[in-house]
Protein backbone atom coordinates (compact mmCIF):
# COMPACT_ATOMS: atom_id res chain seq x y z
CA UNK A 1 99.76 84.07 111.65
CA UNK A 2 96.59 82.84 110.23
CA UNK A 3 97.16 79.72 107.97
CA UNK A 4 94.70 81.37 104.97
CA UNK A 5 96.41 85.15 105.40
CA UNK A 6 99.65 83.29 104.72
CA UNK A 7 98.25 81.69 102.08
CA UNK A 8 97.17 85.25 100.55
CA UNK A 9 100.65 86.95 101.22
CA UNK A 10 102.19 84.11 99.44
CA UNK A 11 100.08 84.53 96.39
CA UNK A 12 101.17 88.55 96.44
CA UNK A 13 104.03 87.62 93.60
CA UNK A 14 102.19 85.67 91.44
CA UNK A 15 99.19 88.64 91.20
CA UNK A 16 101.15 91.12 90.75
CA UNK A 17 102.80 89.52 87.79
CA UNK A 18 99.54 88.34 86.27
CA UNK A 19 98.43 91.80 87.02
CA UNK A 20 100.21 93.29 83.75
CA UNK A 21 97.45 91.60 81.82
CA UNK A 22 95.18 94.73 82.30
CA UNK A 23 97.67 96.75 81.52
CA UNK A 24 96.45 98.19 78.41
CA UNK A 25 93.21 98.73 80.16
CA UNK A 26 94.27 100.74 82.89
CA UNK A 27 96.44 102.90 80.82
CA UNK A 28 93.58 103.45 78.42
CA UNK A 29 91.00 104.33 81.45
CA UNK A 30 93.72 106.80 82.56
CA UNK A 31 93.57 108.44 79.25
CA UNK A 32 90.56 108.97 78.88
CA UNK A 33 89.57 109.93 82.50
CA UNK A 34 92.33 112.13 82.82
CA UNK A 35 91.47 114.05 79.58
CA UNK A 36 88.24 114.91 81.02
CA UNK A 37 88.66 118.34 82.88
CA UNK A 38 87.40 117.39 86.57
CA UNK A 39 87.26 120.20 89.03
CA UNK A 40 85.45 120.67 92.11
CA UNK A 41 81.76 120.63 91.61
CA UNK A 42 82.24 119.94 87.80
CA UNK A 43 82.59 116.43 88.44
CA UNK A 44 79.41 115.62 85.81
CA UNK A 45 81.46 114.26 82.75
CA UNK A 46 84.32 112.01 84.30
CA UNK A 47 81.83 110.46 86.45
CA UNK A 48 79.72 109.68 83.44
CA UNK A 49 82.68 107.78 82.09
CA UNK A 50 83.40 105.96 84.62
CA UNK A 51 79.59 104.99 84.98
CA UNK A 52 80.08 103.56 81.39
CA UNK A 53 82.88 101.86 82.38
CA UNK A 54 81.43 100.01 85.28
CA UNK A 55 78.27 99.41 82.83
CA UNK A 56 80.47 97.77 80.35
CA UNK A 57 82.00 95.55 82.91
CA UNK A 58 78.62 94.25 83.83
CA UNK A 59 78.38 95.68 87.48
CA UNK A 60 75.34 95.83 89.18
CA UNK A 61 73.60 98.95 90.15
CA UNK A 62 75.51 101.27 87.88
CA UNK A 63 74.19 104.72 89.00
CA UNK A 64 74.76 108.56 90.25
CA UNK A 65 73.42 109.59 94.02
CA UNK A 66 71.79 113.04 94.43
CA UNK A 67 75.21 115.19 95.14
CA UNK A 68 77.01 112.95 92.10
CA UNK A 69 78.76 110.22 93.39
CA UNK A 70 79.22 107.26 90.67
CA UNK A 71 78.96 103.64 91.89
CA UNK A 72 79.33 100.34 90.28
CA UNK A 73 78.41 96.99 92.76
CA UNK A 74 80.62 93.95 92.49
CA UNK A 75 78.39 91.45 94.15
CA UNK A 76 80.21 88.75 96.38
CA UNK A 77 79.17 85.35 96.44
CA UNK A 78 77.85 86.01 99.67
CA UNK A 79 77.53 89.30 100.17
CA UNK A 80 77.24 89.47 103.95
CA UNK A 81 79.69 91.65 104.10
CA UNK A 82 80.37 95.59 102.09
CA UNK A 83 83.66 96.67 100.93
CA UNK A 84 83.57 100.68 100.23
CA UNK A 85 87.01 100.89 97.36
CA UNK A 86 86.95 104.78 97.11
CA UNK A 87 88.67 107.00 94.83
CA UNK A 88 88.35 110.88 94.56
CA UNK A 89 87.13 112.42 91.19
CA UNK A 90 88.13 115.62 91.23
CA UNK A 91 91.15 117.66 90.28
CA UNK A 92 92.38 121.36 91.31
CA UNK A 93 92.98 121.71 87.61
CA UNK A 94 90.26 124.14 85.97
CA UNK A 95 88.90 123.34 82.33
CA UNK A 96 91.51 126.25 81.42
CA UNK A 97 94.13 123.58 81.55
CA UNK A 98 95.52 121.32 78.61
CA UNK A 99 94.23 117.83 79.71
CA UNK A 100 96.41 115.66 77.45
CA UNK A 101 97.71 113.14 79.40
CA UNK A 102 101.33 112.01 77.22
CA UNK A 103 101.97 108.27 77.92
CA UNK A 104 105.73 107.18 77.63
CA UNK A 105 107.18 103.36 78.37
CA UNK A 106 107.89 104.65 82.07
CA UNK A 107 105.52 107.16 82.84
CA UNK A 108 102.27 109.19 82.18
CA UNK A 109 102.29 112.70 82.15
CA UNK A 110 99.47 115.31 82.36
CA UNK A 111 97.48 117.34 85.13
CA UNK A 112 96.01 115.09 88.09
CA UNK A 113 97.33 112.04 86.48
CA UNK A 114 98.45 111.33 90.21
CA UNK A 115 95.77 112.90 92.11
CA UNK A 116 93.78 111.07 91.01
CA UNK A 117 92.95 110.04 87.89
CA UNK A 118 95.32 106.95 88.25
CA UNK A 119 92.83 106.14 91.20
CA UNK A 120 89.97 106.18 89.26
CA UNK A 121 91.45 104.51 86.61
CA UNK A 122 92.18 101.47 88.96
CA UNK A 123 88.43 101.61 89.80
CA UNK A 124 87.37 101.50 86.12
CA UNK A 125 90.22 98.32 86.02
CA UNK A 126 88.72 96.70 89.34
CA UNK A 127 86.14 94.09 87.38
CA UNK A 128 88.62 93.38 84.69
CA UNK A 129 91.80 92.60 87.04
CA UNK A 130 89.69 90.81 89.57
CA UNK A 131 88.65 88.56 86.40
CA UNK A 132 92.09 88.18 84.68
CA UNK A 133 93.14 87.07 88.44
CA UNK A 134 90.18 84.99 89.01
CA UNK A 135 89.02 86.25 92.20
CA UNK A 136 85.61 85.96 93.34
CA UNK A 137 85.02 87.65 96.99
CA UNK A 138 82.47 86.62 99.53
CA UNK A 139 81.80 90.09 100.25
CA UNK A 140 79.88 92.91 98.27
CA UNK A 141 82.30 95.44 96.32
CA UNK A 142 81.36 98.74 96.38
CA UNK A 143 83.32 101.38 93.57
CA UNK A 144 82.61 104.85 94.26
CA UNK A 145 83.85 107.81 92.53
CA UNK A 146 83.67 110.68 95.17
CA UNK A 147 82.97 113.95 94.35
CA UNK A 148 83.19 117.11 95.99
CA UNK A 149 86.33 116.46 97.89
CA UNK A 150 88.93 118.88 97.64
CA UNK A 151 89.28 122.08 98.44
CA UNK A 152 85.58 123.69 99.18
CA UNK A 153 84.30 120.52 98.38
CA UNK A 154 85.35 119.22 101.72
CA UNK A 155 84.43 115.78 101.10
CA UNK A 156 80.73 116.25 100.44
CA UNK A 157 80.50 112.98 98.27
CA UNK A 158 81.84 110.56 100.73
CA UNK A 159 80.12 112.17 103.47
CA UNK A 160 76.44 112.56 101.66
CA UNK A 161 77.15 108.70 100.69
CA UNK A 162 78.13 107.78 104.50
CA UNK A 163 75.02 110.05 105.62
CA UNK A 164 72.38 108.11 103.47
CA UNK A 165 73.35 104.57 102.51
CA UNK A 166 71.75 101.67 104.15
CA UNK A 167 74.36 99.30 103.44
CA UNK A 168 76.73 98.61 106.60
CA UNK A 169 79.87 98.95 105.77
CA UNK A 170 82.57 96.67 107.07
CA UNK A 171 85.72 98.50 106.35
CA UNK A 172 86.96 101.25 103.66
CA UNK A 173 90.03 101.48 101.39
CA UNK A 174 91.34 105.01 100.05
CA UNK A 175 92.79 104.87 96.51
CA UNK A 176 95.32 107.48 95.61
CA UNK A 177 97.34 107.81 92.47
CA UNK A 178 100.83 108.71 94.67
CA UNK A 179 102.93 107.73 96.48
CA UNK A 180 103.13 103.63 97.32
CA UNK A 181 103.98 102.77 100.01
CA UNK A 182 102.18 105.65 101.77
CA UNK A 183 99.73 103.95 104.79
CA UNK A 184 97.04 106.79 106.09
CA UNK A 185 95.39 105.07 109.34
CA UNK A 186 94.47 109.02 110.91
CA UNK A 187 92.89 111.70 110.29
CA UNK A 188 94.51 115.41 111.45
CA UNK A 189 92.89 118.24 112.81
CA UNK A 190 92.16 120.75 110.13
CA UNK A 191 90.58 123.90 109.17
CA UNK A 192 90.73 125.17 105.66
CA UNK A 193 90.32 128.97 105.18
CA UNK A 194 90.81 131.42 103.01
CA UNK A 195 91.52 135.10 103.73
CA UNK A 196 90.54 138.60 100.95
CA UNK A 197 91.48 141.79 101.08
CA UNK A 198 89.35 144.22 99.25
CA UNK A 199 90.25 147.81 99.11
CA UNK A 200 87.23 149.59 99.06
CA UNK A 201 86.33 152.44 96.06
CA UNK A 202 86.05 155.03 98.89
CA UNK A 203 89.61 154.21 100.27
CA UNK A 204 91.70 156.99 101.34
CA UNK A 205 94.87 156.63 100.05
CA UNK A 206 96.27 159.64 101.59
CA UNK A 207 95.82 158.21 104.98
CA UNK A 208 98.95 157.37 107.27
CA UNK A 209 100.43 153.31 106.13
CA UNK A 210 97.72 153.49 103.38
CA UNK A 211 98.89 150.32 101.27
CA UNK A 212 97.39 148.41 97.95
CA UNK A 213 95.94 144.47 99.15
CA UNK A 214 98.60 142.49 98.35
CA UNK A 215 100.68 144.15 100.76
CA UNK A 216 97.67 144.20 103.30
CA UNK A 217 97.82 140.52 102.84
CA UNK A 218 101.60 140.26 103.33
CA UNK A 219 101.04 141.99 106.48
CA UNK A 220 98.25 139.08 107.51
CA UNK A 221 100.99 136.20 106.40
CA UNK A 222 103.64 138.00 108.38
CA UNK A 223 101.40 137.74 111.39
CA UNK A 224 100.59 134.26 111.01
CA UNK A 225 103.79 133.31 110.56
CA UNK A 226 104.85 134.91 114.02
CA UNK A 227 102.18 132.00 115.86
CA UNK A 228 104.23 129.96 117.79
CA UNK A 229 103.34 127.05 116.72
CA UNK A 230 103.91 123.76 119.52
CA UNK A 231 106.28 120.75 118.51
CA UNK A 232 103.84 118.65 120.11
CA UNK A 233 101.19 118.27 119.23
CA UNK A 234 102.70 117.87 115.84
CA UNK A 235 101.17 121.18 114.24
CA UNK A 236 101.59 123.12 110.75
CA UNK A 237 100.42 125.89 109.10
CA UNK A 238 100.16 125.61 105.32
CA UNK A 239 100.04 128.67 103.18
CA UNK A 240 98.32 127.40 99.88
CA UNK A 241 98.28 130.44 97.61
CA UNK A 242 98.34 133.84 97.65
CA UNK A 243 96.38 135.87 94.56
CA UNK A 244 95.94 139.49 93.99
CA UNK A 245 96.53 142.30 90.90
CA UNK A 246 96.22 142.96 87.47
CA UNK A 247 99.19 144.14 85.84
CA UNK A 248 102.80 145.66 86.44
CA UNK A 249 101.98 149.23 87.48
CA UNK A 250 98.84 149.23 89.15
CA UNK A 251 98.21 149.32 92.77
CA UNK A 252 95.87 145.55 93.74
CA UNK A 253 92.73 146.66 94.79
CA UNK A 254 92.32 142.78 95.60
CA UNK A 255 94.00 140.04 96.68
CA UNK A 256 93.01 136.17 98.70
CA UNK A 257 95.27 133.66 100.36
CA UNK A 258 94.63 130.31 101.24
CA UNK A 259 95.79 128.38 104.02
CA UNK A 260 95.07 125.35 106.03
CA UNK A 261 95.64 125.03 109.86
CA UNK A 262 96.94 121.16 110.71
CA UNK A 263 97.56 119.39 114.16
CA UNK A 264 97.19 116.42 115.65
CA UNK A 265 94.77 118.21 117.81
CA UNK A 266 91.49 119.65 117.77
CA UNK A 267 91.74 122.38 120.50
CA UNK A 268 94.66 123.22 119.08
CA UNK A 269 93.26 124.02 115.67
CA UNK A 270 90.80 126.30 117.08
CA UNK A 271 93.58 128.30 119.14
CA UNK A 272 95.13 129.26 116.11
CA UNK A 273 92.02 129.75 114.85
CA UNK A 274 91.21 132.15 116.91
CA UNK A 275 94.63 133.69 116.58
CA UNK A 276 93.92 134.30 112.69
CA UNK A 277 90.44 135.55 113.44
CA UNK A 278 92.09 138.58 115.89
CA UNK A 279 95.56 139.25 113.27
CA UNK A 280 92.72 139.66 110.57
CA UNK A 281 90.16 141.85 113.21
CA UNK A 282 93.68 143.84 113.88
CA UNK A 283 94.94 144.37 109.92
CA UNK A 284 91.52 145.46 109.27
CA UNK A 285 91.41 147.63 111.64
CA UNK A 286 94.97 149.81 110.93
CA UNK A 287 94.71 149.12 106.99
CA UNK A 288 91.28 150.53 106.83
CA UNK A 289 90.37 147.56 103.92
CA UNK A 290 87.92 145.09 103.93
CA UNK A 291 89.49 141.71 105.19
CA UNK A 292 87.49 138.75 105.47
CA UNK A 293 88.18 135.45 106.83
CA UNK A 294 86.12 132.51 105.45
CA UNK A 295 86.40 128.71 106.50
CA UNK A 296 85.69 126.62 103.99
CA UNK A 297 86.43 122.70 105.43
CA UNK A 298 87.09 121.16 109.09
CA UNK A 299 88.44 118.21 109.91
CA UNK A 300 88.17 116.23 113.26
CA UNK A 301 91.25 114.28 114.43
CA UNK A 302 91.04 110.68 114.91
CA UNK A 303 91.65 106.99 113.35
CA UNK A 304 92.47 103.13 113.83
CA UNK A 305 94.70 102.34 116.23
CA UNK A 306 98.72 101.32 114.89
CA UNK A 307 97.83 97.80 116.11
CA UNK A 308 94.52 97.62 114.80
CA UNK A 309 93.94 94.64 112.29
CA UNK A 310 93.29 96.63 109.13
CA UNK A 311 96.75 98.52 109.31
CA UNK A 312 98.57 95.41 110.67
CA UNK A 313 97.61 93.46 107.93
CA UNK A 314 98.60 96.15 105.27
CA UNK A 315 101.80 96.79 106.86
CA UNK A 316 102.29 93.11 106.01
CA UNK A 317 101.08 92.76 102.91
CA UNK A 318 103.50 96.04 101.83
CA UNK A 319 106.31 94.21 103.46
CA UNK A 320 106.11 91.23 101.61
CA UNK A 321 105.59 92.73 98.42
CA UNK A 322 109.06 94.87 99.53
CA UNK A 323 107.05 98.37 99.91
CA UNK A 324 108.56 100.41 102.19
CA UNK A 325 105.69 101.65 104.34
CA UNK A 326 105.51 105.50 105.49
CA UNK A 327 102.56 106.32 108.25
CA UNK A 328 100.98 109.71 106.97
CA UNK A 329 98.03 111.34 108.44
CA UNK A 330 95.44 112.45 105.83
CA UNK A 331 93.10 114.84 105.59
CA UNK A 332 91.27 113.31 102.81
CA UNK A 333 88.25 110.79 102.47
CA UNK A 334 89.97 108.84 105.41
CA UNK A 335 88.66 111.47 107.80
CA UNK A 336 84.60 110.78 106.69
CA UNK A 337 85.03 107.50 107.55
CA UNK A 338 86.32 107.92 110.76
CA UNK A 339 84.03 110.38 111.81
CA UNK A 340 81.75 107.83 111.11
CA UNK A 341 83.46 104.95 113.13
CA UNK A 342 84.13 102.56 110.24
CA UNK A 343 87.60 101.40 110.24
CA UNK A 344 89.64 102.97 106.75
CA UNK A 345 93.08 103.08 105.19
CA UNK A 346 93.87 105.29 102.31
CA UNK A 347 97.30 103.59 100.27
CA UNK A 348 98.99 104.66 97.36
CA UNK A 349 99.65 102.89 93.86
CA UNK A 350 102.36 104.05 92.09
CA UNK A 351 105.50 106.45 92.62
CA UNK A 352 104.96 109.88 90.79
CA UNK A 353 106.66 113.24 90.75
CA UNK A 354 105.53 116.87 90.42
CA UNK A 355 102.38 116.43 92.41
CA UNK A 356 99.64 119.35 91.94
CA UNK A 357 101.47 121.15 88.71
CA UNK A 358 100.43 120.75 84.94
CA UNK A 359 103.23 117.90 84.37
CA UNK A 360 101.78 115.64 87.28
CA UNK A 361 103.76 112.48 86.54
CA UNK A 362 102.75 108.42 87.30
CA UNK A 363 105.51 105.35 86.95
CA UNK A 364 104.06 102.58 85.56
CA UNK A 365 105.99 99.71 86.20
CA UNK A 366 105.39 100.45 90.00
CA UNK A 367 101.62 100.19 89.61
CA UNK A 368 101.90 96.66 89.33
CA UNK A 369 102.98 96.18 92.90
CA UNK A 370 100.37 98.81 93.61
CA UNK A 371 97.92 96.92 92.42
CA UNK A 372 98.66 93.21 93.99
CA UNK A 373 98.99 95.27 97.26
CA UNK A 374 95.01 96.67 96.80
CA UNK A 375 94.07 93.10 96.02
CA UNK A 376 95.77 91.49 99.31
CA UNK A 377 94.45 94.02 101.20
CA UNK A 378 90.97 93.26 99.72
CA UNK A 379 91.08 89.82 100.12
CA UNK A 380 92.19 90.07 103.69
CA UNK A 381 89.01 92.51 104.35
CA UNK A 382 87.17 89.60 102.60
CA UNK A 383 88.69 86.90 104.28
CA UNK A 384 87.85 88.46 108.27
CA UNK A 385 91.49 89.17 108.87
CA UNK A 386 91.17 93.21 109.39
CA UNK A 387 88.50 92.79 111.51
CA UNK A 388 88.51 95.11 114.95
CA UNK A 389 87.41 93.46 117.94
């Protein structure tokens, strides 16, 4: 092993004690981002914070791209090299939603806490703990909040921002709220789709099966339950949601599910695909309703290599700061880098609990060894050590 990497995995202990000095700060930054209402395309406000944030700090080249990315530039003392440190900005939680974010000695509690305004908030934290720590990198350090990434989104930020930006990239680093110890080096296949079912105001309900749409849709998840699906590939089918109805007694005239196709391969997302376009063709076809299928985000498989120098290096920074390290493919900003061809890893910071529900929960005390393992990692990019050949 390099005699400088040792020397960073050797200073892992000492940062992430003298990483509780911004610990006021990050707790306050996730506060106050996660009180902002965030979702999908309503990204303005939290990204305005964090632009003040990054302002106050004294970054360079505080600004919003066309789509609404935010960006703050740590310049290196070099800056040969570019360092993309990502986090998303939205939430699936709608402005309907209490925001208060409860903070307790252990934990914080409060919708997207974990995914991701804890990743944000480590963004905001970036120029203070990098100071406190006294860490100057060679290379440039790029903070971007993304926008646009879940759901319909489908990672328009990070791709516009990959699309357009003159800067070369050297590598890319993922920052989720949950769960440490989580390593994403791949991307899966996916396709993101919704399906509605519409009776129309003409229907004929005295017709022979004639049915309301929720039970048109049950008929659609029935079917696509009943794809064999192959072991390998590794392959899933995730049924998000399912909405329809008004009330108690009267029949849905509408209803929408969700669902997301998953595998480790492309052809075989389009099989099932196709399999989903026909069971939909077919249901419309007997129910006499209106059923639509709509894709809404694709994913091409892909990613570093197990032994590539990025994810060897973070394997060993986790292990020395006793993380327990879980591969996970990801279907989130890791994916626009890849299709891209810069090497990426999306970690996690902190353990957390009730992921995606209103009382979305972060540890704190964990974050600490979240944090010293974003720094390694950082200085490793830095220092040439994750370098492909």
């Amino acid at each position: 092993m390099a005699p400088r990497f040792e020397r960073i995995l050797g200073r892992l202990e000492e940062i992430r004690e003298r990483s509780q000095a911004v610990r006021e700060v990050l707790l306050a930054n996730l506060v106050m981002i996660g009180e902002i209402p965030s979702p999908t395309f309503r990204e303005e406000r939290r990204i305005g914070f964090l632009e003040e944030r990054f302002s106050e700090c004294g970054l360079a080249d505080c600004s919003t791209d066309e789509v609404g990315n935010g960006f703050g530039l740590l310049p290196g003392s070099d800056g040969a090299r570019n360092i993309l440190l990502v986090a998303h900005a939205d939430t699936p939680f709608s402005e309907k939603y209490d925001h208060t974010i409860a903070i307790h000695p252990d934990r914080a509690v409060g919708p997207g806490v974990a995914d991701n305004s804890l990743g944000l908030a480590v963004l905001a934290a970036m120029p203070h703990l990098l100071e406190s720590l006294d860490i100057k990198l060679k290379a440039n350090l790029i903070l971007m909040g993304a926008v646009r990434s879940l759901g319909r989104g489908d990672l328009e930020g990070l791709r516009f921002f990959l699309d357009h930006n003159r800067i070369p990239i050297t590598a890319g680093v993922c920052v989720e709220g949950v769960q440490i110890g989580r390593l994403s080096i791949g991307s899966l296949g996916m396709l993101r789709g919704q399906i509605a079912c519409s009776v129309p105001e003409e229907y004929d309900w005295t017709r022979f099966g004639a049915v309301g749409a929720i039970l048109t849709i049950n008929e659609v998840i029935n079917r696509i339950m009943a794809i064999a699906l192959p072991k390998k590939p590794r392959t899933t089918i995730v049924l998000g949601s399912v909405e329809g109805g008004t009330s108690f007694g009267a029949i849905a005239t509408h209803a929408v599910l969700r669902f997301e196709i998953r595998s480790e391969e492309e052809s075989v997302v389009e099989d099932i695909h196709q399999q989903i376009e026909d069971i939909v063709a077919e249901v419309a076809a007997k129910s006499g309703s209106d059923v639509r299928l709509e894709i809404v985000a694709r994913r091409q498989p892909g990613g570093i290599p197990f032994s590539h120098p990025l994810a060897r290096r973070t394997r060993q920074i986790m292990s020395r700061l006793g993380i327990t390290h879980r591969i996970a493919p990801s279907t989130s900003e890791l994916s626009a880098f890849i299709g891209r061809g810069i090497p990426a890893v999306t970690i996690g910071i902190t353990t957390g609990e009730h992921v995606s529900e209103v009382d979305e929960t972060v540890f704190i005390d964990p974050i600490f060894t979240g944090l010293a393992q974003l720094i390694g990692l950082l200085e490793a990019i830095d220092g040439g050590f994750c370098d492909g050949d």
